[in-house]
PDB file of N, CA and C in Angstrom:
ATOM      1  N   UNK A   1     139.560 151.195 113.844  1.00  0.00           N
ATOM      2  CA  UNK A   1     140.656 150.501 113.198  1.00  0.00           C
ATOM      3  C   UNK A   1     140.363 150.390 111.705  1.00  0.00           C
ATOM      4  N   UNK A   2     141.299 150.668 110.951  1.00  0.00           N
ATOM      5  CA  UNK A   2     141.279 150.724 109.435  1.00  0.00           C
ATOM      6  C   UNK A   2     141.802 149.806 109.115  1.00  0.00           C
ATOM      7  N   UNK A   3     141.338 149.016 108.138  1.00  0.00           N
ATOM      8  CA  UNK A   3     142.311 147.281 107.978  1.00  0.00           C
ATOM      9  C   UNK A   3     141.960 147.564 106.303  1.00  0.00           C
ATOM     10  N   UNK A   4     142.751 147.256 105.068  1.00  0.00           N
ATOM     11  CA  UNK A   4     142.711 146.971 104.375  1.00  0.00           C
ATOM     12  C   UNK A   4     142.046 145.270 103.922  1.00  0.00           C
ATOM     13  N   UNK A   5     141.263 145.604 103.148  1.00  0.00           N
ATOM     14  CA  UNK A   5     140.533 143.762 103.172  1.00  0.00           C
ATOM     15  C   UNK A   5     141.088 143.203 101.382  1.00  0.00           C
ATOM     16  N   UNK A   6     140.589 144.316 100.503  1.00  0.00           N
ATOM     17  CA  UNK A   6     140.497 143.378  99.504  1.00  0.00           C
ATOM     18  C   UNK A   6     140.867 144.543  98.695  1.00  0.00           C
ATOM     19  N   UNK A   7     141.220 144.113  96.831  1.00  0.00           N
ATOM     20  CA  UNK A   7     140.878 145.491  96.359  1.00  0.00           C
ATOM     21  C   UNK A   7     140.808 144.459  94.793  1.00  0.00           C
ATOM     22  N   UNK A   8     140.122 145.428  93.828  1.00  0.00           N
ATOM     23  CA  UNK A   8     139.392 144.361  92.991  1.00  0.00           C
ATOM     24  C   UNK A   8     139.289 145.512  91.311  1.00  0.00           C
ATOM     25  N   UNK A   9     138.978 145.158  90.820  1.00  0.00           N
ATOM     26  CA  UNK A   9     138.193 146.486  89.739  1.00  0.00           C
ATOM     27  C   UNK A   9     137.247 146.905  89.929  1.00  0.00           C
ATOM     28  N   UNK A  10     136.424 146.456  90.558  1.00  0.00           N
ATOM     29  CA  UNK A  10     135.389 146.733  91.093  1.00  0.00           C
ATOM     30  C   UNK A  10     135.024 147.993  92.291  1.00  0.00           C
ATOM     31  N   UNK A  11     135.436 146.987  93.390  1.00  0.00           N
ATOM     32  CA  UNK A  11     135.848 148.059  94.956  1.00  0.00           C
ATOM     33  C   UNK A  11     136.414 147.983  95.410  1.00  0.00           C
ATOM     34  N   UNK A  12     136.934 148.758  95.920  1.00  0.00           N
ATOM     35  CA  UNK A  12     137.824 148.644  97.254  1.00  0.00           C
ATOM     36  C   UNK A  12     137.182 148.748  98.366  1.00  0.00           C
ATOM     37  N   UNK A  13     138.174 147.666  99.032  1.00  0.00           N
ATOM     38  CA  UNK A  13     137.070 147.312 100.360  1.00  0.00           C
ATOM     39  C   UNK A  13     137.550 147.308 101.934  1.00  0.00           C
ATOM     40  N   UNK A  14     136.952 147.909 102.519  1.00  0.00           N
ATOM     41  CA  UNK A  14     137.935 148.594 103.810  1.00  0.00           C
ATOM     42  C   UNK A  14     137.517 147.788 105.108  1.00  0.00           C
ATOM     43  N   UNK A  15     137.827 148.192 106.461  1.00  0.00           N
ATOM     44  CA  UNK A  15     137.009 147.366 107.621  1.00  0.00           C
ATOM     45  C   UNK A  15     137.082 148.825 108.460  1.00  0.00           C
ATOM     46  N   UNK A  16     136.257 148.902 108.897  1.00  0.00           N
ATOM     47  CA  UNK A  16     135.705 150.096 110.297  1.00  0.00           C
ATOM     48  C   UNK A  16     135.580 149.451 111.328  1.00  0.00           C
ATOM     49  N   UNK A  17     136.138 149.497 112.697  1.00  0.00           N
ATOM     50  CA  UNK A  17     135.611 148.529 113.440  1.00  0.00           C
ATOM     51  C   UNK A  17     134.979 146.849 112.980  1.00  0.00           C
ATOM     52  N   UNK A  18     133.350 146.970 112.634  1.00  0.00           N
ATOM     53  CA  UNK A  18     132.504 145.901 112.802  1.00  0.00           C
ATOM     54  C   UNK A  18     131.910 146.209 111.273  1.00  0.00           C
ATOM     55  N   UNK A  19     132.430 147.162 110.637  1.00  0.00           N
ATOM     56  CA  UNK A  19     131.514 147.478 109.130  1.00  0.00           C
ATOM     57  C   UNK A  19     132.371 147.380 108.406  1.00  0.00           C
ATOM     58  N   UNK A  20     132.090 147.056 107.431  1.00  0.00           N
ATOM     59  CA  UNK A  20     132.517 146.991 105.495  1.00  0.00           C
ATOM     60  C   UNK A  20     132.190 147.985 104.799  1.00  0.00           C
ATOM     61  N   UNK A  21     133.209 148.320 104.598  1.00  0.00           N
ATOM     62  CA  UNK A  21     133.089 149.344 103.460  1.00  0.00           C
ATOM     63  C   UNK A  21     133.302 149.208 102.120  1.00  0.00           C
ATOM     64  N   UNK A  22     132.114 148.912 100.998  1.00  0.00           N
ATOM     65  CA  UNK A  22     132.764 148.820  99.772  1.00  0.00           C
ATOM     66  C   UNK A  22     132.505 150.102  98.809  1.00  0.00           C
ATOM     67  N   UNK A  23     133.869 150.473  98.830  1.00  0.00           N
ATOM     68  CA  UNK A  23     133.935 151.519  97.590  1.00  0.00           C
ATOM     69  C   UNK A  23     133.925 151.279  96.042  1.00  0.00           C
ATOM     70  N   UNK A  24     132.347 151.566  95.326  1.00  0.00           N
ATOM     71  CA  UNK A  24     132.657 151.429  93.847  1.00  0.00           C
ATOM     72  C   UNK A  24     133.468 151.833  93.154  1.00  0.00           C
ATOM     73  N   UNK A  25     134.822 151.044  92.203  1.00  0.00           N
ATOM     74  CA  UNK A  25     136.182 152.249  91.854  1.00  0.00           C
ATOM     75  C   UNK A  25     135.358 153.261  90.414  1.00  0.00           C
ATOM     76  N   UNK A  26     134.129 152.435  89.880  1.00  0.00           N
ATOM     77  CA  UNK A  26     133.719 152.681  88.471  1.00  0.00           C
ATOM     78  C   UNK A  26     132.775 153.853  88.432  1.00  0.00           C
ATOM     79  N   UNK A  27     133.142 154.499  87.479  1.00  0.00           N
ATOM     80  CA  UNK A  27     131.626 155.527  86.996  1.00  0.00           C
ATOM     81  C   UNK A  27     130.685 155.137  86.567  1.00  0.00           C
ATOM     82  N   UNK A  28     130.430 153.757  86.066  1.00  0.00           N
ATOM     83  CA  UNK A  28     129.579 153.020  85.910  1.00  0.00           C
ATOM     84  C   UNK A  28     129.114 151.640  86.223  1.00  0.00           C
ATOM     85  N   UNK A  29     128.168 151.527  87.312  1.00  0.00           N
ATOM     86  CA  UNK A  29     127.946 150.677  87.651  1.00  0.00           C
ATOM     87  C   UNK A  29     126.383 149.771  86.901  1.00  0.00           C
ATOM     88  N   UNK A  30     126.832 148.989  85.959  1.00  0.00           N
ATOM     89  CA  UNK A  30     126.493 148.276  84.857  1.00  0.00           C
ATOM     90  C   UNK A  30     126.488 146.794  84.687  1.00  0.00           C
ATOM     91  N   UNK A  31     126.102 146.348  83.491  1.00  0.00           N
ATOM     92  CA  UNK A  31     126.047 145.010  83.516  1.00  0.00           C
ATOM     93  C   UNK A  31     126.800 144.205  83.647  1.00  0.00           C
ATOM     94  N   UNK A  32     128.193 144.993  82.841  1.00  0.00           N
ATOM     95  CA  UNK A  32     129.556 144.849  82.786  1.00  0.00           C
ATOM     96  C   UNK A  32     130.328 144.586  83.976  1.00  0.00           C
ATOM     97  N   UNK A  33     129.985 145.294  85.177  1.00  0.00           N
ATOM     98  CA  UNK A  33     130.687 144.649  86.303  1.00  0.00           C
ATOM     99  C   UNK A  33     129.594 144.476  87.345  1.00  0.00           C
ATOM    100  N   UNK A  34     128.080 144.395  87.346  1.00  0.00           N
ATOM    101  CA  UNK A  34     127.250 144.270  88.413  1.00  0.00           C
ATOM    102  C   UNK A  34     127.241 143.040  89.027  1.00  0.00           C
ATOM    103  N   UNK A  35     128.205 141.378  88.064  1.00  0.00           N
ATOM    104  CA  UNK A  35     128.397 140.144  88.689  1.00  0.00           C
ATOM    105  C   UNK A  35     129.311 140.503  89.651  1.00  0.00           C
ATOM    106  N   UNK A  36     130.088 141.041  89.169  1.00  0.00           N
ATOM    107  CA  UNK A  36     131.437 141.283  90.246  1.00  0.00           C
ATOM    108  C   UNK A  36     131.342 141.410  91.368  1.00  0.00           C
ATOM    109  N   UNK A  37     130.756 142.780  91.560  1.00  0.00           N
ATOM    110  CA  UNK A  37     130.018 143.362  92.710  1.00  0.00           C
ATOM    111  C   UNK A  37     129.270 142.441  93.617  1.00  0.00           C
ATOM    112  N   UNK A  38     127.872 142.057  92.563  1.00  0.00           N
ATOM    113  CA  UNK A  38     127.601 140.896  92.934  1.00  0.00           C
ATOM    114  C   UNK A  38     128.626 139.496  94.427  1.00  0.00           C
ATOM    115  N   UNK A  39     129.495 139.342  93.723  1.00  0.00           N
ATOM    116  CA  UNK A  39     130.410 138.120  94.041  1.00  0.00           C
ATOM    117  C   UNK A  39     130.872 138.788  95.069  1.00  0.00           C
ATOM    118  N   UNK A  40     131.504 139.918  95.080  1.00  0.00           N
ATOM    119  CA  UNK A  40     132.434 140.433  96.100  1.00  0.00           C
ATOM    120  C   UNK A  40     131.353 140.785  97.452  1.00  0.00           C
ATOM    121  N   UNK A  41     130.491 141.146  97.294  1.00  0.00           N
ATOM    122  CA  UNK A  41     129.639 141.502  98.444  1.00  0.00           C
ATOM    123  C   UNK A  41     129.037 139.818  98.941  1.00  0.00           C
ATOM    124  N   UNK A  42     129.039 138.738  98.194  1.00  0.00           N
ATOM    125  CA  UNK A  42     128.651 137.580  98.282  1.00  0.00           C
ATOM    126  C   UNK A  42     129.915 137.139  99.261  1.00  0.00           C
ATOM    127  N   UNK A  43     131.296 137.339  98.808  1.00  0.00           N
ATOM    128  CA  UNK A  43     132.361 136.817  99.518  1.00  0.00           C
ATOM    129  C   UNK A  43     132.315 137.520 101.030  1.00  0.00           C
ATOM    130  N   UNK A  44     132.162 139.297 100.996  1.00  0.00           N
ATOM    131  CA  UNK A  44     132.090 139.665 102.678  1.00  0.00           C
ATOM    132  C   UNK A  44     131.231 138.752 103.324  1.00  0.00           C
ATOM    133  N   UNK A  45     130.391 139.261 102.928  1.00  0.00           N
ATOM    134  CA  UNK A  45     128.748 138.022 103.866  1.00  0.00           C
ATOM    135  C   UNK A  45     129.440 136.730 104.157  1.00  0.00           C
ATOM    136  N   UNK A  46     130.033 136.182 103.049  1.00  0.00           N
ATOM    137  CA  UNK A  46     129.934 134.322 103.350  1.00  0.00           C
ATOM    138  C   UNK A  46     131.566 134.746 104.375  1.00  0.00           C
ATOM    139  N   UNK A  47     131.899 135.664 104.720  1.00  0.00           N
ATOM    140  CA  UNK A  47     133.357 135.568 105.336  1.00  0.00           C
ATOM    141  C   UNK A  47     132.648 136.310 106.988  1.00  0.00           C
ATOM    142  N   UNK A  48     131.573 136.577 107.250  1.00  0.00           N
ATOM    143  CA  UNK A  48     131.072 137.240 108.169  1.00  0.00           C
ATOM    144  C   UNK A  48     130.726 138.542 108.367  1.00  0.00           C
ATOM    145  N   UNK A  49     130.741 139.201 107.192  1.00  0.00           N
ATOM    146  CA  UNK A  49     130.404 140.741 107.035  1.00  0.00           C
ATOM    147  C   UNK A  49     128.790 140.625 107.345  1.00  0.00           C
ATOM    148  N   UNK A  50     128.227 141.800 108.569  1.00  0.00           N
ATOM    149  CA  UNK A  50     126.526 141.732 108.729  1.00  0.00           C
ATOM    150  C   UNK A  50     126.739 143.523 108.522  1.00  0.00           C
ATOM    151  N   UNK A  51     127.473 143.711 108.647  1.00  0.00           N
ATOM    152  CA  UNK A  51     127.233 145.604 108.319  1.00  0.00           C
ATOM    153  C   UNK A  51     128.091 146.454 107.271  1.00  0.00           C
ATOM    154  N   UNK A  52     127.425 146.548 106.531  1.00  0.00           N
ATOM    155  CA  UNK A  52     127.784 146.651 105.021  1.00  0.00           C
ATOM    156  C   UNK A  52     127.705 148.226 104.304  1.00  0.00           C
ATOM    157  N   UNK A  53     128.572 149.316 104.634  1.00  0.00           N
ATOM    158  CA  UNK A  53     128.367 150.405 103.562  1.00  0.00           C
ATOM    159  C   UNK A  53     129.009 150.244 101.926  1.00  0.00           C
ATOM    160  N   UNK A  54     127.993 150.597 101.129  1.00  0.00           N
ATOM    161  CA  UNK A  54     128.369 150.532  99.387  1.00  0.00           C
ATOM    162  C   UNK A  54     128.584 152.209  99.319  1.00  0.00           C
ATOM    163  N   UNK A  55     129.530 152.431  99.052  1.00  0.00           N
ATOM    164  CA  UNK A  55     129.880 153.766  99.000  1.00  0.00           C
ATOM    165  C   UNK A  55     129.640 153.709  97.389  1.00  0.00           C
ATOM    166  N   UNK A  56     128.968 154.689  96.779  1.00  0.00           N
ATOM    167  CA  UNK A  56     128.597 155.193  95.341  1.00  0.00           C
ATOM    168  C   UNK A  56     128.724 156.293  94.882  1.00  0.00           C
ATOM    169  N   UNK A  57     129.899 156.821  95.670  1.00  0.00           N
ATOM    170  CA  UNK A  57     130.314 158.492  95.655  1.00  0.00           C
ATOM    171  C   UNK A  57     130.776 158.476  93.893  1.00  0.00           C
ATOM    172  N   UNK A  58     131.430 157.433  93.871  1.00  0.00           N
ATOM    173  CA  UNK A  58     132.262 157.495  92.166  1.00  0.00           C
ATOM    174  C   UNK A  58     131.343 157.362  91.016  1.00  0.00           C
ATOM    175  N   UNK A  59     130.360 156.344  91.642  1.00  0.00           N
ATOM    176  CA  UNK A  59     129.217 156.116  90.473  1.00  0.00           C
ATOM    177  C   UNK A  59     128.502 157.046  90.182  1.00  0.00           C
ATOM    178  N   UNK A  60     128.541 157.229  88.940  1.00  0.00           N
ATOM    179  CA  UNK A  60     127.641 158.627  87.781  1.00  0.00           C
ATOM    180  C   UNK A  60     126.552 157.666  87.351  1.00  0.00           C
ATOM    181  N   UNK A  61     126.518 156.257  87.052  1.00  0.00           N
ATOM    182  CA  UNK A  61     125.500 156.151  86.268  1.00  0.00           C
ATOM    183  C   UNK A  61     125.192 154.273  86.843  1.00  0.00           C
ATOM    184  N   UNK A  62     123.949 153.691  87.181  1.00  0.00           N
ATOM    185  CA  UNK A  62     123.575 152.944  87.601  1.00  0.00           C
ATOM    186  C   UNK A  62     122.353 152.085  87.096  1.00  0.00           C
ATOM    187  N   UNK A  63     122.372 150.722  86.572  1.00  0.00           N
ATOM    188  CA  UNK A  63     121.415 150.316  85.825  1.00  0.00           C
ATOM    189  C   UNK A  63     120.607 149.350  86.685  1.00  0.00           C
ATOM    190  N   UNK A  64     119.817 148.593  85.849  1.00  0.00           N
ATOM    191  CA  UNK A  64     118.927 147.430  86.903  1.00  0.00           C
ATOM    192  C   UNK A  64     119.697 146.623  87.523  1.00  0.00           C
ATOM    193  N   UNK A  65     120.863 146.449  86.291  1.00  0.00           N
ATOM    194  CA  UNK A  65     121.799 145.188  86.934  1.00  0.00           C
ATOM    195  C   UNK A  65     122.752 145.522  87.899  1.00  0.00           C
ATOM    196  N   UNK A  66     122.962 146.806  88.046  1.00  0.00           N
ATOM    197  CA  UNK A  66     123.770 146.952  89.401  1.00  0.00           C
ATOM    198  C   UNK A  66     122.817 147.477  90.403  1.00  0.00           C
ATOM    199  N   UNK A  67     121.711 147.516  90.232  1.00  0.00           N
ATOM    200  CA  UNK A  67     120.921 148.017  91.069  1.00  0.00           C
ATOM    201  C   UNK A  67     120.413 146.152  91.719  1.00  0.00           C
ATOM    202  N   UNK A  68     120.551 145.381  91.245  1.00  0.00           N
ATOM    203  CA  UNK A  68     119.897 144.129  91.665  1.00  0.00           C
ATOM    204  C   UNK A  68     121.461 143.836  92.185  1.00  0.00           C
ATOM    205  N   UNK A  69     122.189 143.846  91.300  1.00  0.00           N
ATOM    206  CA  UNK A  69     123.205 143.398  92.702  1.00  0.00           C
ATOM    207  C   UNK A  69     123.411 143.960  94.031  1.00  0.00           C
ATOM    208  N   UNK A  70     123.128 144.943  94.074  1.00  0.00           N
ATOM    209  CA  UNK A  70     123.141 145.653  95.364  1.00  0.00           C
ATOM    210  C   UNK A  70     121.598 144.798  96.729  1.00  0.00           C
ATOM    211  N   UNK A  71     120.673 144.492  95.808  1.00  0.00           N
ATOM    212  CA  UNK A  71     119.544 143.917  96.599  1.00  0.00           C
ATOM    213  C   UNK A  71     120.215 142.772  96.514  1.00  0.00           C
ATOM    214  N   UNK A  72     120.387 142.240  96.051  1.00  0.00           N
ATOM    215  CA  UNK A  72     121.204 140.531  96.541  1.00  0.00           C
ATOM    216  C   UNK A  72     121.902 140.374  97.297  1.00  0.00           C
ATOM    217  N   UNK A  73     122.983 141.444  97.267  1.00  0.00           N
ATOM    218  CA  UNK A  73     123.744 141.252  98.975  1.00  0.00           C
ATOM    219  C   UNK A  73     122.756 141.477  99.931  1.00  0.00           C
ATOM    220  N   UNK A  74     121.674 142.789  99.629  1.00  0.00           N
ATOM    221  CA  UNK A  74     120.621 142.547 100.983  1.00  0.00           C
ATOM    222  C   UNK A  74     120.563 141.589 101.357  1.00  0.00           C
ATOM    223  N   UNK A  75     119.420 140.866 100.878  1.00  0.00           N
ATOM    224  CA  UNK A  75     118.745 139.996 100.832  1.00  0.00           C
ATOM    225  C   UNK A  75     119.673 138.799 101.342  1.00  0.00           C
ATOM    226  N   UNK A  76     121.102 138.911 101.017  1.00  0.00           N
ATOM    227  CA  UNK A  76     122.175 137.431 101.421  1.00  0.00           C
ATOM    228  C   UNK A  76     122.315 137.831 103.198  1.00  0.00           C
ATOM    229  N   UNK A  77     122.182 138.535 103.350  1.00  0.00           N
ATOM    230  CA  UNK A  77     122.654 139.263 104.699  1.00  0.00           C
ATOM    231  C   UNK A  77     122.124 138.297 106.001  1.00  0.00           C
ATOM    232  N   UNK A  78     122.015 138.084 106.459  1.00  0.00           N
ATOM    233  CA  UNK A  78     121.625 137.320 108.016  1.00  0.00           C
ATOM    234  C   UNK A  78     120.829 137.866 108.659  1.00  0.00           C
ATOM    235  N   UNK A  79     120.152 137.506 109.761  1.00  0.00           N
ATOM    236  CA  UNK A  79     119.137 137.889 110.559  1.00  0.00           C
ATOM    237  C   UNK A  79     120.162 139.029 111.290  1.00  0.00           C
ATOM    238  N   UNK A  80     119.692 140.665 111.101  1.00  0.00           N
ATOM    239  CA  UNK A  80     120.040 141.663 112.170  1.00  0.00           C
ATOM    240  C   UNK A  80     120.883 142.386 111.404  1.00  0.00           C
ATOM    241  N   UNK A  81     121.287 141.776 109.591  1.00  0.00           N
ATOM    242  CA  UNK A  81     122.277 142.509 109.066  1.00  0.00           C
ATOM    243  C   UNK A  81     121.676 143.961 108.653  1.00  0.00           C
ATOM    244  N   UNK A  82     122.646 144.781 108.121  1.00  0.00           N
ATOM    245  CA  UNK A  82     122.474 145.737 107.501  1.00  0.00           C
ATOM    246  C   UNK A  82     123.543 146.470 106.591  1.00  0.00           C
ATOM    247  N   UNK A  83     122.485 146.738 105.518  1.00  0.00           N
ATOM    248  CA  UNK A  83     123.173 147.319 103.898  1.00  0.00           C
ATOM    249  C   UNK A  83     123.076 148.674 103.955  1.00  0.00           C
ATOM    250  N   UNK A  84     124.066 149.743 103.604  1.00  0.00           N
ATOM    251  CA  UNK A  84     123.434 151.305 103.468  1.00  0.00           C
ATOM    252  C   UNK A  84     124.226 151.178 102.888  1.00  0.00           C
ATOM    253  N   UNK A  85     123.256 151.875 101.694  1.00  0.00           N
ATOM    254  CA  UNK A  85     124.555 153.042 100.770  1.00  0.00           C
ATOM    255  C   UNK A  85     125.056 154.507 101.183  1.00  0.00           C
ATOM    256  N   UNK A  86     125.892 154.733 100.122  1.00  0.00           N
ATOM    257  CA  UNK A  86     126.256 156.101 101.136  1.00  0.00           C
ATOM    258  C   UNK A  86     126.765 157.085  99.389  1.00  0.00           C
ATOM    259  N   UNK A  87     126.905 158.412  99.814  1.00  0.00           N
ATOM    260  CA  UNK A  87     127.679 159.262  98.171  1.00  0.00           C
ATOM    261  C   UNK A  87     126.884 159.011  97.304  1.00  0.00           C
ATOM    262  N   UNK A  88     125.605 158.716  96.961  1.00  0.00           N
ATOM    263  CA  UNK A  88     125.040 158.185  95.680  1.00  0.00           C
ATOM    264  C   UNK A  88     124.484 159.949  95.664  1.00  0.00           C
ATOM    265  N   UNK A  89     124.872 160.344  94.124  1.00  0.00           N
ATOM    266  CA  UNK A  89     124.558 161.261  93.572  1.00  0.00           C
ATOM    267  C   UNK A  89     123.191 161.083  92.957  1.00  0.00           C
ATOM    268  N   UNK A  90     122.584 162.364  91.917  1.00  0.00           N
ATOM    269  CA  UNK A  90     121.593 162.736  91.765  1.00  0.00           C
ATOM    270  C   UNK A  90     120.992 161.718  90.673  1.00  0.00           C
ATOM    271  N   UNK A  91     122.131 161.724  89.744  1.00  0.00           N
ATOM    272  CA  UNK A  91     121.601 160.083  88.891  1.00  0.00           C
ATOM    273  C   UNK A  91     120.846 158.984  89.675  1.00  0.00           C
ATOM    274  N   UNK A  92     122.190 158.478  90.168  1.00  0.00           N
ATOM    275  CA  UNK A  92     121.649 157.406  90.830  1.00  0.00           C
ATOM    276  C   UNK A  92     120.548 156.995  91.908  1.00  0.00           C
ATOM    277  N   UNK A  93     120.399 158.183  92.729  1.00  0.00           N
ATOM    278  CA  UNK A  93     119.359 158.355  93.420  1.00  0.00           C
ATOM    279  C   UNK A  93     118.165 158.054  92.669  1.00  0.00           C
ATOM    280  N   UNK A  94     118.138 158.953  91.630  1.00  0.00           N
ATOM    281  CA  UNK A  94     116.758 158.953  90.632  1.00  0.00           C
ATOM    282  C   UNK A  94     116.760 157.503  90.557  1.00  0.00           C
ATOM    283  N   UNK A  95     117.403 156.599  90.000  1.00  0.00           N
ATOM    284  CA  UNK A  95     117.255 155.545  89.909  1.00  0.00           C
ATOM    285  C   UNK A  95     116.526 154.476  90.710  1.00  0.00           C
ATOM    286  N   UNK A  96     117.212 154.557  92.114  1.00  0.00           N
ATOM    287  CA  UNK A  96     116.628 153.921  93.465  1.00  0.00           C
ATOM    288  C   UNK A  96     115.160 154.630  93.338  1.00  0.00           C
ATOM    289  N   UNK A  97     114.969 155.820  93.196  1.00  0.00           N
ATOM    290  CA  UNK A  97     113.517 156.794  93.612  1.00  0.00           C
ATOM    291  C   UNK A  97     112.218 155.604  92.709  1.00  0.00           C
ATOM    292  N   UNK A  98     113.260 155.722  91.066  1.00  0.00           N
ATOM    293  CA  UNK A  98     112.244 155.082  89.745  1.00  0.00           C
ATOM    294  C   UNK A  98     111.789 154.008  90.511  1.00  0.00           C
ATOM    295  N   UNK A  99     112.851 152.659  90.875  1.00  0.00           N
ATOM    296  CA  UNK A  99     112.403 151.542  91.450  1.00  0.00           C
ATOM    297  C   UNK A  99     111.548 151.332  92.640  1.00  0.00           C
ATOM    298  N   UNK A 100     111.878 152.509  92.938  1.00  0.00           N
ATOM    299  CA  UNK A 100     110.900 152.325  94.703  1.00  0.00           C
ATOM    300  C   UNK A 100     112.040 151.810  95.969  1.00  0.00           C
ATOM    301  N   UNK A 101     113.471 151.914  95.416  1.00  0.00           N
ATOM    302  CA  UNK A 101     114.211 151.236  96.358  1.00  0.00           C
ATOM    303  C   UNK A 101     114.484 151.531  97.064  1.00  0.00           C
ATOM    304  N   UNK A 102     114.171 153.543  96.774  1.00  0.00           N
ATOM    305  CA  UNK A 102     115.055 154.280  98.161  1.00  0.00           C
ATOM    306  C   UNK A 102     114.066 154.507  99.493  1.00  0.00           C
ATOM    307  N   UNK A 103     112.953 153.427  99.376  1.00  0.00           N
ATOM    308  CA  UNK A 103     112.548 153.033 100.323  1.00  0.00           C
ATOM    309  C   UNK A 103     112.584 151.925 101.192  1.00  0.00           C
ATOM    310  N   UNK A 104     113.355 150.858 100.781  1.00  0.00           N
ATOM    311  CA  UNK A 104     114.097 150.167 101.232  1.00  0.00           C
ATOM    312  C   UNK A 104     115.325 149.906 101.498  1.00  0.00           C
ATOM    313  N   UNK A 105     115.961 150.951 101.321  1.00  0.00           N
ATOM    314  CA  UNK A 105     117.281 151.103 101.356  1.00  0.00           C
ATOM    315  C   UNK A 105     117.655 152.728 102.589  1.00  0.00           C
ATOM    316  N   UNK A 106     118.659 152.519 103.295  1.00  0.00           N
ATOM    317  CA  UNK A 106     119.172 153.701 104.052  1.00  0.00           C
ATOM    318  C   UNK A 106     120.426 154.585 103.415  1.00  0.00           C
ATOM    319  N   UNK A 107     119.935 155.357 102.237  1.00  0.00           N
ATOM    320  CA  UNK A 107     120.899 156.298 101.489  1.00  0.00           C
ATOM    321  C   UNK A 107     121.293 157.151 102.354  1.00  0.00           C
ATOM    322  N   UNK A 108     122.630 157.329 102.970  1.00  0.00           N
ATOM    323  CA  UNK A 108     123.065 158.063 103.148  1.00  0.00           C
ATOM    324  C   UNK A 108     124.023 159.162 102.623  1.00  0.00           C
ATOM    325  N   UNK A 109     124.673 160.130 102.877  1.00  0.00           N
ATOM    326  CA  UNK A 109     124.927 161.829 101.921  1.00  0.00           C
ATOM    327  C   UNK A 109     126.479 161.046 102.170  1.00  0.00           C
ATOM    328  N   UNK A 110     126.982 160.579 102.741  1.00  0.00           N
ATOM    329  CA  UNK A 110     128.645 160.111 102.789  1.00  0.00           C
ATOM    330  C   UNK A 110     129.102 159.126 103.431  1.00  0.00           C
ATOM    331  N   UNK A 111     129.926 158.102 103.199  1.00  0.00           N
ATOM    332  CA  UNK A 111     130.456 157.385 103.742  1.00  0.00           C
ATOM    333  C   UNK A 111     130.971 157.298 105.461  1.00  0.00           C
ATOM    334  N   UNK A 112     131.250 158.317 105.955  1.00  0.00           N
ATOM    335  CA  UNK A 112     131.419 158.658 107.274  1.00  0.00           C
ATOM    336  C   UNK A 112     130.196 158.346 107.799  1.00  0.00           C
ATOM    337  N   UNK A 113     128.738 159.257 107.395  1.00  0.00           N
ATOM    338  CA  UNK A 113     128.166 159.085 108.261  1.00  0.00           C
ATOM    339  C   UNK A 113     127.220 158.005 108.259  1.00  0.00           C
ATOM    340  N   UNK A 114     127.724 156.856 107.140  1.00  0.00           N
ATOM    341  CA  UNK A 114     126.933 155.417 107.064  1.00  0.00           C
ATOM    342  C   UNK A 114     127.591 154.680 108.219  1.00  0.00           C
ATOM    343  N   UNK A 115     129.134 154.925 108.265  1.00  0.00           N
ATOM    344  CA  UNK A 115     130.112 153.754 108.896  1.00  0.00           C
ATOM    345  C   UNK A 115     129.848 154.024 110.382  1.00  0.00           C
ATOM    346  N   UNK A 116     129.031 155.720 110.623  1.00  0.00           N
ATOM    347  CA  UNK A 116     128.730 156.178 112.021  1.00  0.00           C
ATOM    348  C   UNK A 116     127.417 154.904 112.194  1.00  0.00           C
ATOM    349  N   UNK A 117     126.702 155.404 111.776  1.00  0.00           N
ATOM    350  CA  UNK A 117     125.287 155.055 111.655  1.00  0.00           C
ATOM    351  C   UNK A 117     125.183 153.790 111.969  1.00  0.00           C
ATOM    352  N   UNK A 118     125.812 152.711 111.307  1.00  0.00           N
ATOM    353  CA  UNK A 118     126.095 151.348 111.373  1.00  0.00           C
ATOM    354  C   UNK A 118     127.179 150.709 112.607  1.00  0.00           C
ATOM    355  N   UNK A 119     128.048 151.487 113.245  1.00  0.00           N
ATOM    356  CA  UNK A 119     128.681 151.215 114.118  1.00  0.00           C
ATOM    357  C   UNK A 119     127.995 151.802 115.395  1.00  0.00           C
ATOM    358  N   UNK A 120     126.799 152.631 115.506  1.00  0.00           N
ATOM    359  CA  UNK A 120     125.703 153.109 116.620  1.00  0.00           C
ATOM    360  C   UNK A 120     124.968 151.605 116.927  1.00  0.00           C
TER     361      UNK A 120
END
């Protein structure tokens, strides 16, 4: 079931079954909107979201501060939740690689097969 949830400058945000999907709309995910993000992934969680894809297919370019907002929704998540990204290109990857994140994190190559992955 496809449900429209929210839509923002930020993401657009979908429902799969039991998962969230938030799509970054920006090529840059920055300081400039990493509160946003921030907030909006704060609002799924506090509304009952535990399975969470960040789709980053759009994002070209990714800094600390959207890289920490993305660990803050982790980290907000509940006992059993789970965060995957999904589409993150070669930039951004590098990025997660620099921090050490893409070892804590489940990057996946596309959105499909996060919303699979997470609904298994």
């Amino acid at each position: 079931m496809n449900q429209q949830v929210r839509n923002t400058e930020v993401a657009n945000s979908q429902v799969f079954g039991q998962v969230y999907v938030m799509t970054v709309d920006q090529k840059r995910l920055a300081a400039d909107i990493a509160d946003a993000l921030r907030k909006q992934l704060q609002e799924h969680i506090q509304d009952g979201a535990n399975k969470i894809v960040i789709d980053l297919s759009k994002v070209d370019f990714i800094d600390s501060l959207g890289i920490g907002a993305i660990v803050a929704g982790k980290k907000s998540l509940k006992s059993g939740g789970e965060l995957v990204l999904a589409g993150a290109n070669r930039n951004v990857l590098t990025m997660f690689r620099l921090t050490r994140l893409d070892k804590e994190f489940k990057i996946l190559n596309t959105r499909d097969e996060a919303v699979q992955t997470l609904s298994n």
